[in-house]
PDB file of N, CA and C in Angstrom:
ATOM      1  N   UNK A   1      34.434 230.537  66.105  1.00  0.00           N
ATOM      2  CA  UNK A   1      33.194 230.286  65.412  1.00  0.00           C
ATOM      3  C   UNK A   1      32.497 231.625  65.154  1.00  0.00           C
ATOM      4  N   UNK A   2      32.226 231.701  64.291  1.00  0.00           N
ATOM      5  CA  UNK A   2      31.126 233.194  63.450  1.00  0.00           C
ATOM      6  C   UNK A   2      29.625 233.125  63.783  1.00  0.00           C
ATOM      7  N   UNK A   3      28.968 233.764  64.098  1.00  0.00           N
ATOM      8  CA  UNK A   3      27.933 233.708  64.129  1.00  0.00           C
ATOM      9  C   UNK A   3      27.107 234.882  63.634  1.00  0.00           C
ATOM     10  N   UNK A   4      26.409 234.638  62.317  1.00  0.00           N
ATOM     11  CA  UNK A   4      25.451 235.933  61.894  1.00  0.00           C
ATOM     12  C   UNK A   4      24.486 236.389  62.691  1.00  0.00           C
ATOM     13  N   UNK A   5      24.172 237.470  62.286  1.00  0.00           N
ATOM     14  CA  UNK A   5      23.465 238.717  63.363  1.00  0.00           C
ATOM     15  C   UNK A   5      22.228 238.210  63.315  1.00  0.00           C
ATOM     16  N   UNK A   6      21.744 237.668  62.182  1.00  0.00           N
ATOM     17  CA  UNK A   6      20.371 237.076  62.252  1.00  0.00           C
ATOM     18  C   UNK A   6      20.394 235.721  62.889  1.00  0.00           C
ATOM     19  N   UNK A   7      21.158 235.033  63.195  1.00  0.00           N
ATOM     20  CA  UNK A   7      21.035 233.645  64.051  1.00  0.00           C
ATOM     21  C   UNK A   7      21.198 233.471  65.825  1.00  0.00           C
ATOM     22  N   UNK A   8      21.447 234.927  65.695  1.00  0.00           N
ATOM     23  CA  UNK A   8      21.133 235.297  67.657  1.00  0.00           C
ATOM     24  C   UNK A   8      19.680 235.677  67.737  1.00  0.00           C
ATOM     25  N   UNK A   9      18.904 235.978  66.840  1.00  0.00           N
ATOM     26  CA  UNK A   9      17.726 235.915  67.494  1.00  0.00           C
ATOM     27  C   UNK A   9      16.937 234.829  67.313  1.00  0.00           C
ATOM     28  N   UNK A  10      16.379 234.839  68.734  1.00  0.00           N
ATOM     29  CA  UNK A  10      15.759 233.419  68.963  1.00  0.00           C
ATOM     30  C   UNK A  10      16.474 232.212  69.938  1.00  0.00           C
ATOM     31  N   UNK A  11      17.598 233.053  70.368  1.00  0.00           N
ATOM     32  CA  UNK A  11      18.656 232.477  71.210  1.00  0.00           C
ATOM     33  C   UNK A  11      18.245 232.464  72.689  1.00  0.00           C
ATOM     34  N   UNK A  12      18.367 231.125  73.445  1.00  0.00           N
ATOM     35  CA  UNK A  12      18.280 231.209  75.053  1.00  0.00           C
ATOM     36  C   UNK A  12      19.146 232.379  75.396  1.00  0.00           C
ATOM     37  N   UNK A  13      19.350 233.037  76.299  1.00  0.00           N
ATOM     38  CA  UNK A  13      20.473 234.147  77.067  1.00  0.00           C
ATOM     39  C   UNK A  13      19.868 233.394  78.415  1.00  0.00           C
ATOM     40  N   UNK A  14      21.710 232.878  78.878  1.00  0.00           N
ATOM     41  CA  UNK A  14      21.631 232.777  80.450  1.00  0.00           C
ATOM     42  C   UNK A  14      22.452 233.757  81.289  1.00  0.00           C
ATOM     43  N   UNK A  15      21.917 233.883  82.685  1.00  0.00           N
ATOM     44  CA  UNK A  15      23.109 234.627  83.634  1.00  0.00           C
ATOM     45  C   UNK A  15      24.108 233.625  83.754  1.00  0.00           C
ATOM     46  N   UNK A  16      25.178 234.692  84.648  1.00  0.00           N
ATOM     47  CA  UNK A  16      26.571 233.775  84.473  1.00  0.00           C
ATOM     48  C   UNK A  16      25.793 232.511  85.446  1.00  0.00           C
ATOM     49  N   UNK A  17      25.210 232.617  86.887  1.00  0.00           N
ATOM     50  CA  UNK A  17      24.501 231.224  87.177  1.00  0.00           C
ATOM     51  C   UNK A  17      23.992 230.472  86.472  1.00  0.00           C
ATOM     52  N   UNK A  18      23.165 230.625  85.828  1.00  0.00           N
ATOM     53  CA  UNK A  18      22.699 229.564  85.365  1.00  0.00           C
ATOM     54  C   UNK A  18      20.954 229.842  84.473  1.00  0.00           C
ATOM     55  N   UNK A  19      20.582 230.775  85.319  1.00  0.00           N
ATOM     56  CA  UNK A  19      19.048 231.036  85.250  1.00  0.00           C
ATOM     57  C   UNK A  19      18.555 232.014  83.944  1.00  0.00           C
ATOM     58  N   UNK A  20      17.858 231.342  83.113  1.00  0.00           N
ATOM     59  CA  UNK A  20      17.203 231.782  82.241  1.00  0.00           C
ATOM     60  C   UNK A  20      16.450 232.748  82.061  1.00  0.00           C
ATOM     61  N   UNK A  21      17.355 234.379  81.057  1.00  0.00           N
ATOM     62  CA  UNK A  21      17.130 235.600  81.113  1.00  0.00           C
ATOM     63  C   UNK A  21      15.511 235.644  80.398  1.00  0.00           C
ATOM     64  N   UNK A  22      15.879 235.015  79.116  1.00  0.00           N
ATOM     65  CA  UNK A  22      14.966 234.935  77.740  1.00  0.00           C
ATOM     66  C   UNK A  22      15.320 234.754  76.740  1.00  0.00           C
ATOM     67  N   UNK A  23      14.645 235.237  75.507  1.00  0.00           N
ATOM     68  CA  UNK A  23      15.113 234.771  74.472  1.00  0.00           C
ATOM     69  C   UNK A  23      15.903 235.853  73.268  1.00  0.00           C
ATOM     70  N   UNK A  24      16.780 236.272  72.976  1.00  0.00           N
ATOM     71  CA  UNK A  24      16.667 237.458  72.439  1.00  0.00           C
ATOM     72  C   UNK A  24      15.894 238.144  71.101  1.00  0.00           C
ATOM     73  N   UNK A  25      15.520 238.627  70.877  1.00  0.00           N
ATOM     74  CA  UNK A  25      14.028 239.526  70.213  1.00  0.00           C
ATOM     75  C   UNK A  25      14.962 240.262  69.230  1.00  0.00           C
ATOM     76  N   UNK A  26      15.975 240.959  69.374  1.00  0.00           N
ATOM     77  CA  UNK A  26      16.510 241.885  68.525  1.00  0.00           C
ATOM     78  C   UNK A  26      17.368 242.481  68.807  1.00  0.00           C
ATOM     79  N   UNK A  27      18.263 242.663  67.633  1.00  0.00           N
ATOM     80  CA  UNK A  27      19.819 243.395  67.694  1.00  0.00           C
ATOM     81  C   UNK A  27      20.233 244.575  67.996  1.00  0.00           C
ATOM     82  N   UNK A  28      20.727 245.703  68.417  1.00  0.00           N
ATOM     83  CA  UNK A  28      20.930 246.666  68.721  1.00  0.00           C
ATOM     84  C   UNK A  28      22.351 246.896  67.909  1.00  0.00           C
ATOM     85  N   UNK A  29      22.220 248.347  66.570  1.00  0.00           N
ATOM     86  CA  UNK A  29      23.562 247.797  66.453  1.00  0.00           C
ATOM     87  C   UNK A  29      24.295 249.235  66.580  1.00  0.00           C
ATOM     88  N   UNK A  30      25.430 249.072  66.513  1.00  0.00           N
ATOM     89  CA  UNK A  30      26.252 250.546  66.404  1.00  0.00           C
ATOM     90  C   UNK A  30      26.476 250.732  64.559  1.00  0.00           C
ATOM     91  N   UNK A  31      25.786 250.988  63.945  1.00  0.00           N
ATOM     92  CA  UNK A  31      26.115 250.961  62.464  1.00  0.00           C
ATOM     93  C   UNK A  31      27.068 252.217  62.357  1.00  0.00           C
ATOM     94  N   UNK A  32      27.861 253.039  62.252  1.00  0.00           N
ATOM     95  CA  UNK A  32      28.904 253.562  62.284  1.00  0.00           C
ATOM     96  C   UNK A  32      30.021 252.987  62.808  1.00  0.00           C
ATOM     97  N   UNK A  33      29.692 252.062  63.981  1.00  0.00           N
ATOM     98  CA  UNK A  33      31.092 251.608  64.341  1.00  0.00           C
ATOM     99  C   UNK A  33      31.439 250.055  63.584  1.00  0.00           C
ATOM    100  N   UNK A  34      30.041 249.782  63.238  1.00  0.00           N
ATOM    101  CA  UNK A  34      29.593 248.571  62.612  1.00  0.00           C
ATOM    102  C   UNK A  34      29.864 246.908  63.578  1.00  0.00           C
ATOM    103  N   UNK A  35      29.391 247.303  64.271  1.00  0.00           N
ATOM    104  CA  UNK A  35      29.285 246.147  65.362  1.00  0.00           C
ATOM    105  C   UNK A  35      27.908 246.116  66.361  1.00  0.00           C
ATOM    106  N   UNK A  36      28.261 244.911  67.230  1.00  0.00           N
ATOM    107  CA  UNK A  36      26.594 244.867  67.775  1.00  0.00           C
ATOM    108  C   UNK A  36      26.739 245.385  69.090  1.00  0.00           C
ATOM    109  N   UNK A  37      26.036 246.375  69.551  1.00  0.00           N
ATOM    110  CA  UNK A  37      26.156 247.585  70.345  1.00  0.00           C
ATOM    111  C   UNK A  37      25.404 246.536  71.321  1.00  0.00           C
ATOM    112  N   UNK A  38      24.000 246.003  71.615  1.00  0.00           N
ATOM    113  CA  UNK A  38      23.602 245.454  72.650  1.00  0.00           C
ATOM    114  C   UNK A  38      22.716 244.361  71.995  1.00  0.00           C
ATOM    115  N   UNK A  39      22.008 242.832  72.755  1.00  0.00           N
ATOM    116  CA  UNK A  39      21.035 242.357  72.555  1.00  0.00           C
ATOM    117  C   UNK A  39      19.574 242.764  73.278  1.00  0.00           C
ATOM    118  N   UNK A  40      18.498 242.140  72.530  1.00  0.00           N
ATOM    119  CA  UNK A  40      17.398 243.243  73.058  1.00  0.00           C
ATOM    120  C   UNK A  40      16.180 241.986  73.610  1.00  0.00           C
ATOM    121  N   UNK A  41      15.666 242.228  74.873  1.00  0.00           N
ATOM    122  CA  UNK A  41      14.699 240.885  74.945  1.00  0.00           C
ATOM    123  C   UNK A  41      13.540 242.141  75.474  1.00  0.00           C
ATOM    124  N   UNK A  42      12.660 241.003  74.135  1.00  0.00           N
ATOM    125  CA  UNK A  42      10.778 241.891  74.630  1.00  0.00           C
ATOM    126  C   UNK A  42      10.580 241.297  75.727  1.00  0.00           C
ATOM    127  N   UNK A  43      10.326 240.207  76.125  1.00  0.00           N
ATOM    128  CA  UNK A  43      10.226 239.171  77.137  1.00  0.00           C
ATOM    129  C   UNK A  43      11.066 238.622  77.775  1.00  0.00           C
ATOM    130  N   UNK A  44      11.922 239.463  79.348  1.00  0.00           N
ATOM    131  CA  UNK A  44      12.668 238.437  79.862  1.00  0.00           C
ATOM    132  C   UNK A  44      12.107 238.043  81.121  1.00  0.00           C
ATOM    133  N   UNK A  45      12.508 237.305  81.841  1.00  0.00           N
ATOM    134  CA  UNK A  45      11.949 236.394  82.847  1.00  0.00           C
ATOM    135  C   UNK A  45      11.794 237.556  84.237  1.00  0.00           C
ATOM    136  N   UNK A  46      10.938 237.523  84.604  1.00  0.00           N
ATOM    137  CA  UNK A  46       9.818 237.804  85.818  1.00  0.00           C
ATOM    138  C   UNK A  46      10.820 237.791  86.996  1.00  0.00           C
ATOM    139  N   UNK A  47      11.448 236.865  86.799  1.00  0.00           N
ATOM    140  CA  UNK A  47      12.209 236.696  88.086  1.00  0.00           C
ATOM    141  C   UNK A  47      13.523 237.588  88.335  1.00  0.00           C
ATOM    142  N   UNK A  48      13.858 238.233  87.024  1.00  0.00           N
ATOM    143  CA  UNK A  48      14.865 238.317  86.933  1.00  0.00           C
ATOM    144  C   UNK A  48      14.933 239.939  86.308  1.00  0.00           C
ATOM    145  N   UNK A  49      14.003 240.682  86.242  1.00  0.00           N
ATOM    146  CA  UNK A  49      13.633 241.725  85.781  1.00  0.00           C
ATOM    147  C   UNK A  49      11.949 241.916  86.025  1.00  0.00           C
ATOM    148  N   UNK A  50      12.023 243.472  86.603  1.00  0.00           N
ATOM    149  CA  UNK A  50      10.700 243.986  87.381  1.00  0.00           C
ATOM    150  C   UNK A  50       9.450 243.503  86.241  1.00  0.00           C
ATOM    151  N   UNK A  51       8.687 243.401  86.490  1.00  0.00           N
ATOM    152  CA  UNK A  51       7.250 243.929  85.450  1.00  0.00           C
ATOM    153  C   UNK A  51       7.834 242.598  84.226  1.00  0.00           C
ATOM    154  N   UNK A  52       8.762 241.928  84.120  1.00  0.00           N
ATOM    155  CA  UNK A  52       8.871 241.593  82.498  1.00  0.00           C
ATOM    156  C   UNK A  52       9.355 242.571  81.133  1.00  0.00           C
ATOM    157  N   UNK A  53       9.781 243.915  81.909  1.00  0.00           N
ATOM    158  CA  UNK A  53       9.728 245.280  80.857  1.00  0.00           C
ATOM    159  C   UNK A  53      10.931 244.479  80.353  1.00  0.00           C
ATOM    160  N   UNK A  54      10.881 244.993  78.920  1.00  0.00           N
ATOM    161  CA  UNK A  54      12.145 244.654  77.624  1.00  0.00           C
ATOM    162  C   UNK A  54      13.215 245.406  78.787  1.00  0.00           C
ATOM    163  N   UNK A  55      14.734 244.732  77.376  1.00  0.00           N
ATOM    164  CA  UNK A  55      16.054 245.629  78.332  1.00  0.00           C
ATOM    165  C   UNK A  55      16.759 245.089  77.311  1.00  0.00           C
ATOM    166  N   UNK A  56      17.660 246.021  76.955  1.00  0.00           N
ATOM    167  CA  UNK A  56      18.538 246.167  76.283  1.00  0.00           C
ATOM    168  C   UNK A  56      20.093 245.523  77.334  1.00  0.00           C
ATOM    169  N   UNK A  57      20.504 244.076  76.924  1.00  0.00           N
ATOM    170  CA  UNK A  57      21.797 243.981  77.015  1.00  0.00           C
ATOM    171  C   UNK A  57      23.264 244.090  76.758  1.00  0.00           C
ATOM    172  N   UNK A  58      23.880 245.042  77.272  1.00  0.00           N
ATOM    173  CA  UNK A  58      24.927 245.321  76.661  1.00  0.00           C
ATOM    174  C   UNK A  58      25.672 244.386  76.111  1.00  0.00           C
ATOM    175  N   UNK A  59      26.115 244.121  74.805  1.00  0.00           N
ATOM    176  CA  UNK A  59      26.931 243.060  74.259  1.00  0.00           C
ATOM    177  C   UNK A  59      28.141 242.400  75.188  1.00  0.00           C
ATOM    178  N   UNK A  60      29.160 243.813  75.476  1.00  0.00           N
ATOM    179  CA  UNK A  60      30.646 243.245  76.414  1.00  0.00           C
ATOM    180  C   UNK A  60      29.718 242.498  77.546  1.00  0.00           C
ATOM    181  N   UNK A  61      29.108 242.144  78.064  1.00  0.00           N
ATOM    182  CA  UNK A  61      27.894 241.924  79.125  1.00  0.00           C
ATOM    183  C   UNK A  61      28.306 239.943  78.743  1.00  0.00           C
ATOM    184  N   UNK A  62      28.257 239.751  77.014  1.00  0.00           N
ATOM    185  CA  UNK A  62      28.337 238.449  76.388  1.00  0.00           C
ATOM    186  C   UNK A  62      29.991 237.745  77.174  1.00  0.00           C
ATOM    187  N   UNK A  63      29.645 236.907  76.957  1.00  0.00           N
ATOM    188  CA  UNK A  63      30.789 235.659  77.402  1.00  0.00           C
ATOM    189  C   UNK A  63      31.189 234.845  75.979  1.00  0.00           C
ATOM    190  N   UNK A  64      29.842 234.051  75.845  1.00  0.00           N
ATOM    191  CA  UNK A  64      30.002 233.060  74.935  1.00  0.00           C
ATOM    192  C   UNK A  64      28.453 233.036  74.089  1.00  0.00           C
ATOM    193  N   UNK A  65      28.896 232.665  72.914  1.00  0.00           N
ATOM    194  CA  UNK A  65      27.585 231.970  71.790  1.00  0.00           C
ATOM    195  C   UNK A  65      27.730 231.416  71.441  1.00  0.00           C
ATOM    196  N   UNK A  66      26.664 230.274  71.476  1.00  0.00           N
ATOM    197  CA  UNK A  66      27.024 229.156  70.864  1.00  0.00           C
ATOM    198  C   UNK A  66      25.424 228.709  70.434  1.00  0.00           C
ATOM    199  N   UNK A  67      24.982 227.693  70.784  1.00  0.00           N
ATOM    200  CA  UNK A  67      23.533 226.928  71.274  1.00  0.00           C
ATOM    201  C   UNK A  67      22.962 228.259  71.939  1.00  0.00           C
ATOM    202  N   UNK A  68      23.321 228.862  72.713  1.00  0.00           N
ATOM    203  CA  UNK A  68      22.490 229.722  73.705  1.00  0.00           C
ATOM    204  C   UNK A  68      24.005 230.948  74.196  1.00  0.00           C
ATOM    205  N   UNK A  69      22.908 232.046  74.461  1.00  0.00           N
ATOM    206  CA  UNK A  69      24.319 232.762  74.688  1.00  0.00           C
ATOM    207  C   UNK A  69      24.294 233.188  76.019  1.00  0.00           C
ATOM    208  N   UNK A  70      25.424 233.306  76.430  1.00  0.00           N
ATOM    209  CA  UNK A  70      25.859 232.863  78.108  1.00  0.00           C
ATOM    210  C   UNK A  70      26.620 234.177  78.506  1.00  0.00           C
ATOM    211  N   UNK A  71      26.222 234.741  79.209  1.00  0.00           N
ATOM    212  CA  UNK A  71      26.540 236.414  79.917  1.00  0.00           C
ATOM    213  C   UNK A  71      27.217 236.169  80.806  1.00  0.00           C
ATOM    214  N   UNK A  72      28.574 236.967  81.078  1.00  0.00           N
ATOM    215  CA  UNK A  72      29.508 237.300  82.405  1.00  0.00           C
ATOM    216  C   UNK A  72      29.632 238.158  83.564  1.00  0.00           C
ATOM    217  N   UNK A  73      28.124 238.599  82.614  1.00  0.00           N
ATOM    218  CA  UNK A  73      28.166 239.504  84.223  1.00  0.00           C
ATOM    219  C   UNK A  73      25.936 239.735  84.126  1.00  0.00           C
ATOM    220  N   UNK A  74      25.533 240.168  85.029  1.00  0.00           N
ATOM    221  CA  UNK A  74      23.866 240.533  85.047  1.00  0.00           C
ATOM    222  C   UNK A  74      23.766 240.604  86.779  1.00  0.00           C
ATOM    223  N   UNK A  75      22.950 242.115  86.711  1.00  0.00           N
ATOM    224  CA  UNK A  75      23.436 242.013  88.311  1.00  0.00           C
ATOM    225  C   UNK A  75      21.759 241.134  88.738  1.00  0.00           C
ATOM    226  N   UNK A  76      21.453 241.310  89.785  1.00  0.00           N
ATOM    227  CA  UNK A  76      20.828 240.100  90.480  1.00  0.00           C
ATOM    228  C   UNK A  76      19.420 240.492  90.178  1.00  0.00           C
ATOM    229  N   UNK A  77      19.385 241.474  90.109  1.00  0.00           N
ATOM    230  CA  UNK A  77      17.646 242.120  89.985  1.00  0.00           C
ATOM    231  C   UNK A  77      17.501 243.134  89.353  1.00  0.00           C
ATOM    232  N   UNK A  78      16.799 243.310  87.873  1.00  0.00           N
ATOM    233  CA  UNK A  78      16.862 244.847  87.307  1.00  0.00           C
ATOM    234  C   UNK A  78      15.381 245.296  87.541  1.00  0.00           C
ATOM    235  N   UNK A  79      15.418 246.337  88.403  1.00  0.00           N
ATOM    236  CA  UNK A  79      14.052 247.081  89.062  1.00  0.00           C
ATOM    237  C   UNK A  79      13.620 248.497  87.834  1.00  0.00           C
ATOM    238  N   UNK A  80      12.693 248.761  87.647  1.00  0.00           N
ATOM    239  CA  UNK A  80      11.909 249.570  87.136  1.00  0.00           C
ATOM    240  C   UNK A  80      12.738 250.975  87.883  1.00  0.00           C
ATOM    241  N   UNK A  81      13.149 252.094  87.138  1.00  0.00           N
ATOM    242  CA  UNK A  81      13.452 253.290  87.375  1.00  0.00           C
ATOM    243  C   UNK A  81      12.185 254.176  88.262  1.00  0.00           C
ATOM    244  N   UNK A  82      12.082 254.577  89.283  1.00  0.00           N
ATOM    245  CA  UNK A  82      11.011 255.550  89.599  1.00  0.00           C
ATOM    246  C   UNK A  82      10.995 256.937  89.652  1.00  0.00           C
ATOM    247  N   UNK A  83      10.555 257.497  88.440  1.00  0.00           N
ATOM    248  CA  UNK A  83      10.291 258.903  88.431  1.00  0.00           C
ATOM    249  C   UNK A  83      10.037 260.252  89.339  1.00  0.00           C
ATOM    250  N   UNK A  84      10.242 261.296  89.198  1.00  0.00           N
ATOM    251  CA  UNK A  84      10.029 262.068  90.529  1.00  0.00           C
ATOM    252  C   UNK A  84       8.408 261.978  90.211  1.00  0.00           C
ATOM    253  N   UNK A  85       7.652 262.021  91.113  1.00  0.00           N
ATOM    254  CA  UNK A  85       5.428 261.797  90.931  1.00  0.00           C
ATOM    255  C   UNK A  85       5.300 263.363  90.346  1.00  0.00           C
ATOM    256  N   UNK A  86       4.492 263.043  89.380  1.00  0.00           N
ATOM    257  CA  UNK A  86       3.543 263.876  89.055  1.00  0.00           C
ATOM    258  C   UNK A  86       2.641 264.358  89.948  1.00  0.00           C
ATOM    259  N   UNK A  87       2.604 265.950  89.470  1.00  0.00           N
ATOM    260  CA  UNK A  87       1.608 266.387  89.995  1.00  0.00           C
ATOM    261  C   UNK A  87      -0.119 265.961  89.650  1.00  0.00           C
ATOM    262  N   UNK A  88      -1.240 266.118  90.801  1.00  0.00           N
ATOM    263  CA  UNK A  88      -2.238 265.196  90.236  1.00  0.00           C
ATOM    264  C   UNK A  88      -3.032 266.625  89.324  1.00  0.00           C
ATOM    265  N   UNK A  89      -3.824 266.036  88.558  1.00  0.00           N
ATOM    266  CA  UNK A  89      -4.130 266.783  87.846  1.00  0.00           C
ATOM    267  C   UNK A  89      -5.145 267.920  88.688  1.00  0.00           C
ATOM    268  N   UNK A  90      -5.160 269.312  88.176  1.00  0.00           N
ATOM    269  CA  UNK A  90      -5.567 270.727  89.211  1.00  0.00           C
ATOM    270  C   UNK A  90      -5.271 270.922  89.845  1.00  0.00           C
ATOM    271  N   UNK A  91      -4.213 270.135  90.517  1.00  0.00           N
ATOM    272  CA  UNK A  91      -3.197 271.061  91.542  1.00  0.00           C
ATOM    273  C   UNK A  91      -2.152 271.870  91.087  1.00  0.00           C
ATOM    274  N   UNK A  92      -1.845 272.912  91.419  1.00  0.00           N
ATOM    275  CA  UNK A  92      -0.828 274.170  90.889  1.00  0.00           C
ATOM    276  C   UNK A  92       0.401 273.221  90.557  1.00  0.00           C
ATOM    277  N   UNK A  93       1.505 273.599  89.707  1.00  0.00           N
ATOM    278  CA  UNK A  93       2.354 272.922  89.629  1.00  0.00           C
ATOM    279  C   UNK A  93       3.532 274.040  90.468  1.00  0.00           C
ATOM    280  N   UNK A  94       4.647 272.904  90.980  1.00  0.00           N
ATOM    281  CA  UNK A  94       5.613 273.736  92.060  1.00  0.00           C
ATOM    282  C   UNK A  94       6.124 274.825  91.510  1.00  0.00           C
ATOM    283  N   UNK A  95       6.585 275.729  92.083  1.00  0.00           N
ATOM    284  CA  UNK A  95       6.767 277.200  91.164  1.00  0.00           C
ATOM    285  C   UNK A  95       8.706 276.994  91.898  1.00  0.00           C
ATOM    286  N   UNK A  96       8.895 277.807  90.564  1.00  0.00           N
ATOM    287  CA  UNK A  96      10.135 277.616  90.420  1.00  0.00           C
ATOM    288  C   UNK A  96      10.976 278.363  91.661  1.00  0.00           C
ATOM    289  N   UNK A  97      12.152 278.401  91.633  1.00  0.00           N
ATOM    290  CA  UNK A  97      12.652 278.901  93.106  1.00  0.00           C
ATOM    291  C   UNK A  97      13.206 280.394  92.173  1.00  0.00           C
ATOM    292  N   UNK A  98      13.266 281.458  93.322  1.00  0.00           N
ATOM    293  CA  UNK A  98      13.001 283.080  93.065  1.00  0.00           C
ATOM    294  C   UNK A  98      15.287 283.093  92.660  1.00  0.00           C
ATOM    295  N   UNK A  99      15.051 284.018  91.008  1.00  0.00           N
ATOM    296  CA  UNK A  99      16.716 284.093  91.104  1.00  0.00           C
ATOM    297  C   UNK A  99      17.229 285.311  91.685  1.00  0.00           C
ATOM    298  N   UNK A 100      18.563 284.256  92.095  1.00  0.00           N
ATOM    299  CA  UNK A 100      19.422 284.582  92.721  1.00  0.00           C
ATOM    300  C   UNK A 100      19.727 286.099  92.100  1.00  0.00           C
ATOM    301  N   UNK A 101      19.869 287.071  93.249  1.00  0.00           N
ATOM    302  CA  UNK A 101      20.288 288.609  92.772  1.00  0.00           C
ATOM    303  C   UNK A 101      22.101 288.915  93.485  1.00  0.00           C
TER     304      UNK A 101
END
């Protein structure tokens, strides 16, 4: 079965369990290779990703489309990346380390 690029959005996406990612929002594509590089959700479920932040799903990630599209793999919890902290503002910033002679 075929399915156009414009009729995945708006699609349920489940994990391979069972539990409802979201809905997908938008295509990600590889236009040079001319295929669909990842699906994209503005809104996926709380439970299942930190904060609700968007995320780009990798396509091979897909199983099946049909009614709703059904993923083979999503690991259990996608957490927010944490940055090394900023310095607060007026404090010196760390000075670089002295080179090597």
């Amino acid at each position: 079965m075929l399915v156009e690029s414009t009729e995945l959005m708006g699609r349920q996406m489940y994990t391979p369990d069972g539990r409802l990612l979201g809905e997908v929002s938008n295509l990600v594509v590889d236009v040079e290779g001319a295929k669909i590089d990842g699906l994209y959700l503005e809104e996926p479920s709380g439970l299942l990703v930190e904060d609700s932040k968007p995320v780009n799903i990798p396509y091979r990630w897909v199983s099946a489309v049909n009614d709703v599209v059904l993923l083979k793999f999503f690991p259990r919890r996608v957490s927010v990346k944490k940055g090394p902290a900023k310095p607060a503002a007026g404090s010196p910033a760390p000075s670089a380390p002295a080179p090597a002679r």
